[in-house]
Structures are given as structure tokens and as C-alpha cells.
N, C-alpha and C. Protein backbone atom coordinates (compact mmCIF):
# COMPACT_ATOMS: atom_id res chain seq x y z
N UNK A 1 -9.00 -3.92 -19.63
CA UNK A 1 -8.52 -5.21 -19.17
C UNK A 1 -7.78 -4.99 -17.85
N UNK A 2 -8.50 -5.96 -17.00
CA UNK A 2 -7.44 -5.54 -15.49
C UNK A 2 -6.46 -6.56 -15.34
N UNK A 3 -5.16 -6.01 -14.58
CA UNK A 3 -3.84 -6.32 -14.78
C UNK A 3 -4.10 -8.03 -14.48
N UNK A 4 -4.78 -8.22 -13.61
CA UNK A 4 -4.59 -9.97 -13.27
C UNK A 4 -5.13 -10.93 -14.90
N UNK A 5 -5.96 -10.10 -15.85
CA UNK A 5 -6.20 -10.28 -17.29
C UNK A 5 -4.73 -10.51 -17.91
N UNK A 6 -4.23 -9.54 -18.03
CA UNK A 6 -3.14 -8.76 -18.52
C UNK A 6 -2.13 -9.64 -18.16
N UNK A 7 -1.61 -10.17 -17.36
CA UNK A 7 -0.60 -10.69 -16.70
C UNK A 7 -0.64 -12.32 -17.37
N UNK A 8 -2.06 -12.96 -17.12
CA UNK A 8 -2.27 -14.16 -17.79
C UNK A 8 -1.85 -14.62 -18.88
N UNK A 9 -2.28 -13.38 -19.95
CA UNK A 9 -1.75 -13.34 -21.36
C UNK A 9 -0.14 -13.11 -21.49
N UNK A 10 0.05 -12.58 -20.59
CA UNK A 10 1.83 -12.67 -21.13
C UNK A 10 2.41 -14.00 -20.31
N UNK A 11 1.60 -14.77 -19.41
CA UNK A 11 2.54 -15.69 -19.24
C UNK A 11 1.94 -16.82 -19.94
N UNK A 12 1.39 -16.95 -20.38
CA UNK A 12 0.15 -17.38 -21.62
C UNK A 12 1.65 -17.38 -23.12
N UNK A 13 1.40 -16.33 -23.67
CA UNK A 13 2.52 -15.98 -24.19
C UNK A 13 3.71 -15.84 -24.73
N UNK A 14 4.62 -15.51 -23.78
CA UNK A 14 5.97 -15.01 -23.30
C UNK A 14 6.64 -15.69 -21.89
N UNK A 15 5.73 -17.09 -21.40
CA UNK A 15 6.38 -17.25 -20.30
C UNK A 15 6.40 -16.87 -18.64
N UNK A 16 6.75 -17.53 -17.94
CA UNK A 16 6.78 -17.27 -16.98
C UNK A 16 8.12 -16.12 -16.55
N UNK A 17 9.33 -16.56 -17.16
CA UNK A 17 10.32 -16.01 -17.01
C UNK A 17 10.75 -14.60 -17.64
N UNK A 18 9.53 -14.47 -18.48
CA UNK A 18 9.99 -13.02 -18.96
C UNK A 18 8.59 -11.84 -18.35
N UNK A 19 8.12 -12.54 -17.40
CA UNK A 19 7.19 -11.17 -16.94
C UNK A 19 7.93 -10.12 -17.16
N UNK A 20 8.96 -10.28 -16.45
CA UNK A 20 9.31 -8.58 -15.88
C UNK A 20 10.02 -7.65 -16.91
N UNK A 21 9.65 -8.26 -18.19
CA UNK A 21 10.30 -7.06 -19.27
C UNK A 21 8.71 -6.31 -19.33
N UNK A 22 7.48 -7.13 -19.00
CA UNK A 22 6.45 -6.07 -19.59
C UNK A 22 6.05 -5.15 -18.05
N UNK A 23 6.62 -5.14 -16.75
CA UNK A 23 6.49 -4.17 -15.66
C UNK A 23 7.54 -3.43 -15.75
N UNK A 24 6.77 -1.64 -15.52
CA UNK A 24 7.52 -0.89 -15.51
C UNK A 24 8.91 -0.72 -14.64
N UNK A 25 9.95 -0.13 -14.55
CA UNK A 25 11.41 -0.37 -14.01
C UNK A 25 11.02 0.00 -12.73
N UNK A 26 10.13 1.20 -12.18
CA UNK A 26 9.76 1.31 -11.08
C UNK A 26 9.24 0.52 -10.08
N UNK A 27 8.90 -0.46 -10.55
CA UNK A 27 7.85 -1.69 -9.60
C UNK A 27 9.48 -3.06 -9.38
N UNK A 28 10.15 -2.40 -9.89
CA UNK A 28 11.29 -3.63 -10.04
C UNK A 28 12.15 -3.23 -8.59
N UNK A 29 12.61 -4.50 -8.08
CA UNK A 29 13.30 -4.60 -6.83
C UNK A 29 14.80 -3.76 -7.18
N UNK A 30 15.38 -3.86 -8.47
CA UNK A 30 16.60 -2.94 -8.55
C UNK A 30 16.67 -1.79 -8.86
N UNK A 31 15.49 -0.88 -9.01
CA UNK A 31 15.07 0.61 -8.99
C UNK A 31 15.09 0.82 -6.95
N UNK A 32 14.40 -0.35 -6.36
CA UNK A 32 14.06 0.20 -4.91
C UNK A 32 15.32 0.19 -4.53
N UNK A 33 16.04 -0.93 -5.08
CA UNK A 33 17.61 -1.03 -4.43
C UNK A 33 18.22 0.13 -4.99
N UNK A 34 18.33 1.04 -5.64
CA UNK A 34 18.87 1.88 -6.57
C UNK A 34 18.43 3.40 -5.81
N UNK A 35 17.02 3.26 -5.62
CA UNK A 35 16.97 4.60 -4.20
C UNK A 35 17.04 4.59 -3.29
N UNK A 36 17.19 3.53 -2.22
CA UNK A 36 17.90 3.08 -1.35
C UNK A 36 19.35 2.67 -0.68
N UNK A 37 20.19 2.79 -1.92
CA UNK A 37 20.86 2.72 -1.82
C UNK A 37 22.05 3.33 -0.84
N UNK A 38 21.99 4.66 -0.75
CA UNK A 38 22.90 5.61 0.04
C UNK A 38 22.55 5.80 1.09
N UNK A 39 21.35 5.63 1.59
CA UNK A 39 20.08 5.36 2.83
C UNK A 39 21.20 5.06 3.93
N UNK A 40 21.60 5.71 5.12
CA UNK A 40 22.21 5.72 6.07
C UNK A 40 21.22 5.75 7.32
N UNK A 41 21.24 5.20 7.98
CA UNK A 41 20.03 5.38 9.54
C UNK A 41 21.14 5.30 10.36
N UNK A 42 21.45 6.40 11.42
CA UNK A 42 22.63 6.29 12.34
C UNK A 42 21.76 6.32 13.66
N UNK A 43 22.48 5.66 14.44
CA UNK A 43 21.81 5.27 16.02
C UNK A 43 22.49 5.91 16.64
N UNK A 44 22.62 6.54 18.01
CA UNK A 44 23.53 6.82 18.87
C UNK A 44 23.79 6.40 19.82
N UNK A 45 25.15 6.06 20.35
CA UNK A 45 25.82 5.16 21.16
C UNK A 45 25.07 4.64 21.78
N UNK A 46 25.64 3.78 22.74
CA UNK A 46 25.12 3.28 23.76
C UNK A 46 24.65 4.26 25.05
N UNK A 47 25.82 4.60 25.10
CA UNK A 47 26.26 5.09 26.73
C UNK A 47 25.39 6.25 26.70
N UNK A 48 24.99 7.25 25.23
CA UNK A 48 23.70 8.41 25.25
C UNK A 48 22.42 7.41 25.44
N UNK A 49 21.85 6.87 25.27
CA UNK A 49 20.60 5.89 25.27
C UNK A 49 20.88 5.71 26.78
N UNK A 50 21.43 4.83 27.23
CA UNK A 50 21.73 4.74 29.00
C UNK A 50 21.40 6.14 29.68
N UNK A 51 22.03 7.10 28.89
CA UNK A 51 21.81 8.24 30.03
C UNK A 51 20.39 8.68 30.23
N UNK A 52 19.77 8.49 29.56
CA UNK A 52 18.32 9.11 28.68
C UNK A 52 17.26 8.23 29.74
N UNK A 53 17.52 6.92 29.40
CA UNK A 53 16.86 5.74 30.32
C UNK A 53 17.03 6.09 31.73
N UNK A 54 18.33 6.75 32.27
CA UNK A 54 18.20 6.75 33.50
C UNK A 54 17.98 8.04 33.75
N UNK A 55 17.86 8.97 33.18
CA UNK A 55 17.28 10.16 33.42
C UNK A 55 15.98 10.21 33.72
N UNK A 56 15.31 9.61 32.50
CA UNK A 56 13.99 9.30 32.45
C UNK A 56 13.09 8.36 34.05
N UNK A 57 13.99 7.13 33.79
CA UNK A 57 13.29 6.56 35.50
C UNK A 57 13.84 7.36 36.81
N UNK A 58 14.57 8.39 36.82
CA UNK A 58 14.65 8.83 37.76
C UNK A 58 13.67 10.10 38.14
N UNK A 59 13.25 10.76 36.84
CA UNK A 59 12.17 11.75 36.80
C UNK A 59 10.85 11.26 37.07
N UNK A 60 10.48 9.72 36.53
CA UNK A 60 9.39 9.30 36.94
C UNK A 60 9.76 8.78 38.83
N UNK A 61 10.28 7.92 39.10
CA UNK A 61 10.50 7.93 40.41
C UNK A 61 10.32 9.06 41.39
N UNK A 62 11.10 10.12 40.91
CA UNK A 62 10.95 11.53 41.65
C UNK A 62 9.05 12.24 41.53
N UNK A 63 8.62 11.47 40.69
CA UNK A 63 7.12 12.04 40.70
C UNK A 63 6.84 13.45 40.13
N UNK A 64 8.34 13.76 39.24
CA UNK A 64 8.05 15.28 39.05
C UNK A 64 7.78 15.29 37.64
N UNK A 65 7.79 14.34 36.57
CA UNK A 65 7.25 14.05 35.54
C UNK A 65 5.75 13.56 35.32
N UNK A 66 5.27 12.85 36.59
CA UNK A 66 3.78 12.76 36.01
C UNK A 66 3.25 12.77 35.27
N UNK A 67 2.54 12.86 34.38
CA UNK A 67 1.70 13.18 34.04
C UNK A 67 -0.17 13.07 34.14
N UNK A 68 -0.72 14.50 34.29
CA UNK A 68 -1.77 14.25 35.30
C UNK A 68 -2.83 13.86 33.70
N UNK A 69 -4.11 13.17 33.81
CA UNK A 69 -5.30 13.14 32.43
C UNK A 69 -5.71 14.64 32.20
N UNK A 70 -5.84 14.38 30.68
CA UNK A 70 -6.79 15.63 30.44
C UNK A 70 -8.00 15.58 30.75
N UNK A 71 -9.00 16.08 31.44
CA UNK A 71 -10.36 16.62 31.22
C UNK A 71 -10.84 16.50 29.86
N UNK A 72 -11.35 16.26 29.49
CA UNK A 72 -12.66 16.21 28.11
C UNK A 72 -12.94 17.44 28.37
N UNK A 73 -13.24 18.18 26.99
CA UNK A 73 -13.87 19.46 27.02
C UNK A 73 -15.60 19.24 26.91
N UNK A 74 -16.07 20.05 27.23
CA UNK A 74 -18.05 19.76 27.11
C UNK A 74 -18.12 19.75 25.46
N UNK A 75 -18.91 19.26 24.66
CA UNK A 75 -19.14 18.90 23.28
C UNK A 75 -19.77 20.33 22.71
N UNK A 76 -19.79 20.06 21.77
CA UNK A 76 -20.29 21.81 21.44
C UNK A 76 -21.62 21.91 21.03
N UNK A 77 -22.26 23.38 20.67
CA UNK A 77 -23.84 22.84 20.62
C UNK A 77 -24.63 22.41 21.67
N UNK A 78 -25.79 22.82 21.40
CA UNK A 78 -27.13 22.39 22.32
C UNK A 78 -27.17 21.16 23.06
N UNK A 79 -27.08 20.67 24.51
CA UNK A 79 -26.66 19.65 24.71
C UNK A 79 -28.17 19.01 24.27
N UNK A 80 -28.14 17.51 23.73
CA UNK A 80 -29.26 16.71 23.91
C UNK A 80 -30.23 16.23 24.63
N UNK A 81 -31.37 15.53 24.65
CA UNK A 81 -32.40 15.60 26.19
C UNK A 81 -31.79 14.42 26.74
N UNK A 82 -31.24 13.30 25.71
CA UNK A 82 -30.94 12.03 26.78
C UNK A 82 -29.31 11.84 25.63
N UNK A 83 -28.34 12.38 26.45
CA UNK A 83 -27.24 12.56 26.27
C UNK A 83 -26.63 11.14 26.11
N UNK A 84 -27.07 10.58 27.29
CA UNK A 84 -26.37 8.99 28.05
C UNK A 84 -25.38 9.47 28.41
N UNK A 85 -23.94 8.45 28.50
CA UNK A 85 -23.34 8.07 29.51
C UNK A 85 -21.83 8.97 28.87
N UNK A 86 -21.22 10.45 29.58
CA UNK A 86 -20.17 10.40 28.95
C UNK A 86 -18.99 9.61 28.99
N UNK A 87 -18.44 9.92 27.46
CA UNK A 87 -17.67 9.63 26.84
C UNK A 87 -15.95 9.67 27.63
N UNK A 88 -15.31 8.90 28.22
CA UNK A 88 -14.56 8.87 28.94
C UNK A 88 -12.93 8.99 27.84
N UNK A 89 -12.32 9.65 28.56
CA UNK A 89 -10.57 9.41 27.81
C UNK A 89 -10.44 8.04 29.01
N UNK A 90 -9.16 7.88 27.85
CA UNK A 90 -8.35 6.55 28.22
C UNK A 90 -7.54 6.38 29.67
N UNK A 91 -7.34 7.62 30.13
CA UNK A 91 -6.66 7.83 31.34
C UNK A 91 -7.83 7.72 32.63
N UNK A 92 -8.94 7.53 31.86
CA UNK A 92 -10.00 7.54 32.91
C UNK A 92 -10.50 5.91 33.55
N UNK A 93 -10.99 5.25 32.13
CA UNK A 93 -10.80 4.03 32.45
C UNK A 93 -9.78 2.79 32.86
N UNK A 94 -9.09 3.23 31.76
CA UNK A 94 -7.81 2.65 31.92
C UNK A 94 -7.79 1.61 30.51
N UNK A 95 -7.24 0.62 30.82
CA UNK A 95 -7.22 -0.33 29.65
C UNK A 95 -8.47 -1.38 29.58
N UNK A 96 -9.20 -1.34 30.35
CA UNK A 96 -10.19 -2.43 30.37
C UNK A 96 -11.55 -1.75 30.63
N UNK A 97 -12.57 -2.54 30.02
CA UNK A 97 -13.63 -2.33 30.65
C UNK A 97 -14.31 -2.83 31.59
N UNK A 98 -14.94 -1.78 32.03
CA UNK A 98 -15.58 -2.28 33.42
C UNK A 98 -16.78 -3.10 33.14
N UNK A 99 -17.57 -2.84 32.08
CA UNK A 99 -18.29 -3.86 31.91
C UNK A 99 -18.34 -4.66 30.77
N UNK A 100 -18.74 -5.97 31.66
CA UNK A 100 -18.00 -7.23 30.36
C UNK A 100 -19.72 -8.19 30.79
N UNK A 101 -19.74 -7.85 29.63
CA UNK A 101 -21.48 -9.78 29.75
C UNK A 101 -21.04 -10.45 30.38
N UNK A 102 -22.22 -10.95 30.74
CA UNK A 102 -22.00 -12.58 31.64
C UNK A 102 -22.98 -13.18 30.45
N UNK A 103 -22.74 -14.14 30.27
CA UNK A 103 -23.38 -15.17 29.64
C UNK A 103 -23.98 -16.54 31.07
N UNK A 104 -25.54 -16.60 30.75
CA UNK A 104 -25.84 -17.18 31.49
C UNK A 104 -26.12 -18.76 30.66
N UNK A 105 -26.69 -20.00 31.41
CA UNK A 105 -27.00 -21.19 30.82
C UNK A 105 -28.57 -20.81 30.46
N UNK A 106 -28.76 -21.39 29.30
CA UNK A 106 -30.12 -21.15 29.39
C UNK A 106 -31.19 -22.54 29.91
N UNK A 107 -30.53 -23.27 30.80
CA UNK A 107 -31.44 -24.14 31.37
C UNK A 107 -31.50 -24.23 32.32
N UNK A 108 -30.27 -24.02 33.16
CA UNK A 108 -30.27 -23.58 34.48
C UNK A 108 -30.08 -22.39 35.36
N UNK A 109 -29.86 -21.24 34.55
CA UNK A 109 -29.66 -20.06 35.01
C UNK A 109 -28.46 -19.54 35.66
N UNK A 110 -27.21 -20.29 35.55
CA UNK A 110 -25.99 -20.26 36.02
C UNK A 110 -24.82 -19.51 34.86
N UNK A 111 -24.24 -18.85 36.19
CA UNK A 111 -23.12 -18.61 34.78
C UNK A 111 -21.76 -19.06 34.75
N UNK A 112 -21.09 -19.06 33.74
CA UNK A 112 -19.92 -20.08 33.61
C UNK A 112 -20.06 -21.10 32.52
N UNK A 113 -21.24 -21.49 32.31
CA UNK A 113 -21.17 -22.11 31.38
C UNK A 113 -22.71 -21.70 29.94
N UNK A 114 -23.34 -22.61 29.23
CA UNK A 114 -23.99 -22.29 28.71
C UNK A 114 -24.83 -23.61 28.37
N UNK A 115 -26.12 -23.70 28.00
CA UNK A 115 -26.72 -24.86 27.99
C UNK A 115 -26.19 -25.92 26.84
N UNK A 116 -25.42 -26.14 26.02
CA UNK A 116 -24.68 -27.00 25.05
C UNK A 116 -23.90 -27.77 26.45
N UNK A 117 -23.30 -27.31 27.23
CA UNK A 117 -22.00 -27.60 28.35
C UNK A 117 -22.70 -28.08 29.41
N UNK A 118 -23.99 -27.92 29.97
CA UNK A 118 -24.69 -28.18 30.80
C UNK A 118 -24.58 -29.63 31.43
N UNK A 119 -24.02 -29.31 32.79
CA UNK A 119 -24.28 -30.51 33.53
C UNK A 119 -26.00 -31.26 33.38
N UNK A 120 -27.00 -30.64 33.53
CA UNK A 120 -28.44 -30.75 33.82
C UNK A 120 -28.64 -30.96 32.90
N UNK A 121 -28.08 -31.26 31.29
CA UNK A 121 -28.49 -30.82 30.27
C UNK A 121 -29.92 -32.61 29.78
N UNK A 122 -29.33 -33.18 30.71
CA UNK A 122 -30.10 -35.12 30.55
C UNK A 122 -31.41 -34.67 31.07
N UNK A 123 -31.50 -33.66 32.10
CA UNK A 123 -32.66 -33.54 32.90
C UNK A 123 -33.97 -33.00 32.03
N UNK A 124 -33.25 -32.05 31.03
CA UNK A 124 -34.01 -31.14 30.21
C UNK A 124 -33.89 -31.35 28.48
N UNK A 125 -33.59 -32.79 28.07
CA UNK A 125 -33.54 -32.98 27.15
C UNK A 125 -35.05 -33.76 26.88
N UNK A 126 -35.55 -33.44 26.01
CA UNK A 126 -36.97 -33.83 25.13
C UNK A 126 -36.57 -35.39 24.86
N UNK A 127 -35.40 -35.73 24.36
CA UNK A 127 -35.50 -36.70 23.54
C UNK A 127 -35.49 -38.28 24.22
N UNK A 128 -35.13 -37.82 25.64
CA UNK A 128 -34.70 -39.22 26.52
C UNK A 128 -35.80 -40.09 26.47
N UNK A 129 -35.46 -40.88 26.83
CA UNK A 129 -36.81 -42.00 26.72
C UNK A 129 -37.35 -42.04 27.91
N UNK A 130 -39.10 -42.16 28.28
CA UNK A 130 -39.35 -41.87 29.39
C UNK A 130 -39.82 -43.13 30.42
N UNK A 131 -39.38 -43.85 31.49
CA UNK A 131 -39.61 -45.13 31.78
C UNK A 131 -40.73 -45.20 32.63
């Protein structure tokens, strides 16, 4: 029987209000509160964070932090007869691609729009009436 079975029958049952005597203590919010409890996360000051920040833009400013791309290593194994196009790191392209579709109209051959949107679309409709 799977639990969403299982669950039915006890509120079927026993109620809505007494689910949580039949889930184990572990799945209960006052076990998580209970190991969590002593859980300390310490930050450090301000004025260390400031120094760090301006350390940091001053190393990039100075150009002596850089960092230059890695090279791709060659793939291993026999290279293939039609390899295609390598495989670029991220520092190569950048964030975008260079190539993006064009979507053309298919009634007039323009792009920007598509034949649903078509200015011309009266010219090339079947259904007009013909005078």
C-alpha cells in the first residue's frame, strides 16, 4: 500500500487532526527544530568584508588577477572522419549564442514576422470572395 493509500485511511479513520501520531518523530518539525537547534552560522564583521571587496577590485583594476580561458584539451582516441564543429568552453563564446534562427513569413518571405501576422495575409487567402 503506498503512503498516499495509507494516509487516506487514517484520516478516513482517526481524523484529520491526529495524522501525526501515525508519522515517524523524524519527519516531525520538532525533531528538525531539536537538531537545529544549537546551529550557530557566524558572519564576519563588516569592516573584514569591506577590506576583501576592496582588495579584490583593486587586483582586478590592476589587471594582475585576470584571469586568462583554458584551452580545451584534444578528445582522446582516434579522431573521427567528420568531427564537426569544436566544442567551445564558455570563456570562448561568452554568454550568448552566435547563432540564433530567423524565422521567416511563409507568404512573403520576410522576417519579423510569420504568416498568421501577415500584413499580405488578404492577398493570399483562398477564402476571399472573388469579384
Amino acid at each position: 500500500m503506498d503512503q498516499a493509500c495509507s494516509t487516506a485511511v487514517i484520516l478516513q479513520n482517526h481524523g484529520a487532526a491526529n495524522v501525526w501520531k501515525f508519522i515517524e518523530r523524524r519527519h516531525l518539525s520538532a525533531a528538525w527544530k531539536d537538531m537545529y537547534r544549537d546551529a550557530e552560522y557566524k558572519t564576519p564583521p563588516q569592516h573584514v568584508m569591506d577590506d576583501i571587496m576592496l582588495r579584490a577590485k583593486q587586483r582586478v583594476l590592476s589587471g594582475t588577477y585576470l584571469l586568462m580561458p583554458k584551452a580545451l584539451p584534444p578528445p582522446r582516441g582516434r579522431p573521427v572522419k567528420n568531427s564537426g564543429e569544436r566544442n567551445r568552453s564558455w570563456y570562448e563564446h561568452g554568454t550568448t549564442n552566435p547563432k540564433k534562427r530567423v524565422y521567416l513569413c511563409g507568404l512573403c518571405r520576410l522576417k519579423g514576422h510569420t504568416s498568421a501576422k501577415c500584413e499580405l495575409k488578404q492577398m493570399f487567402d483562398d477564402t476571399a470572395p472573388v469579384e
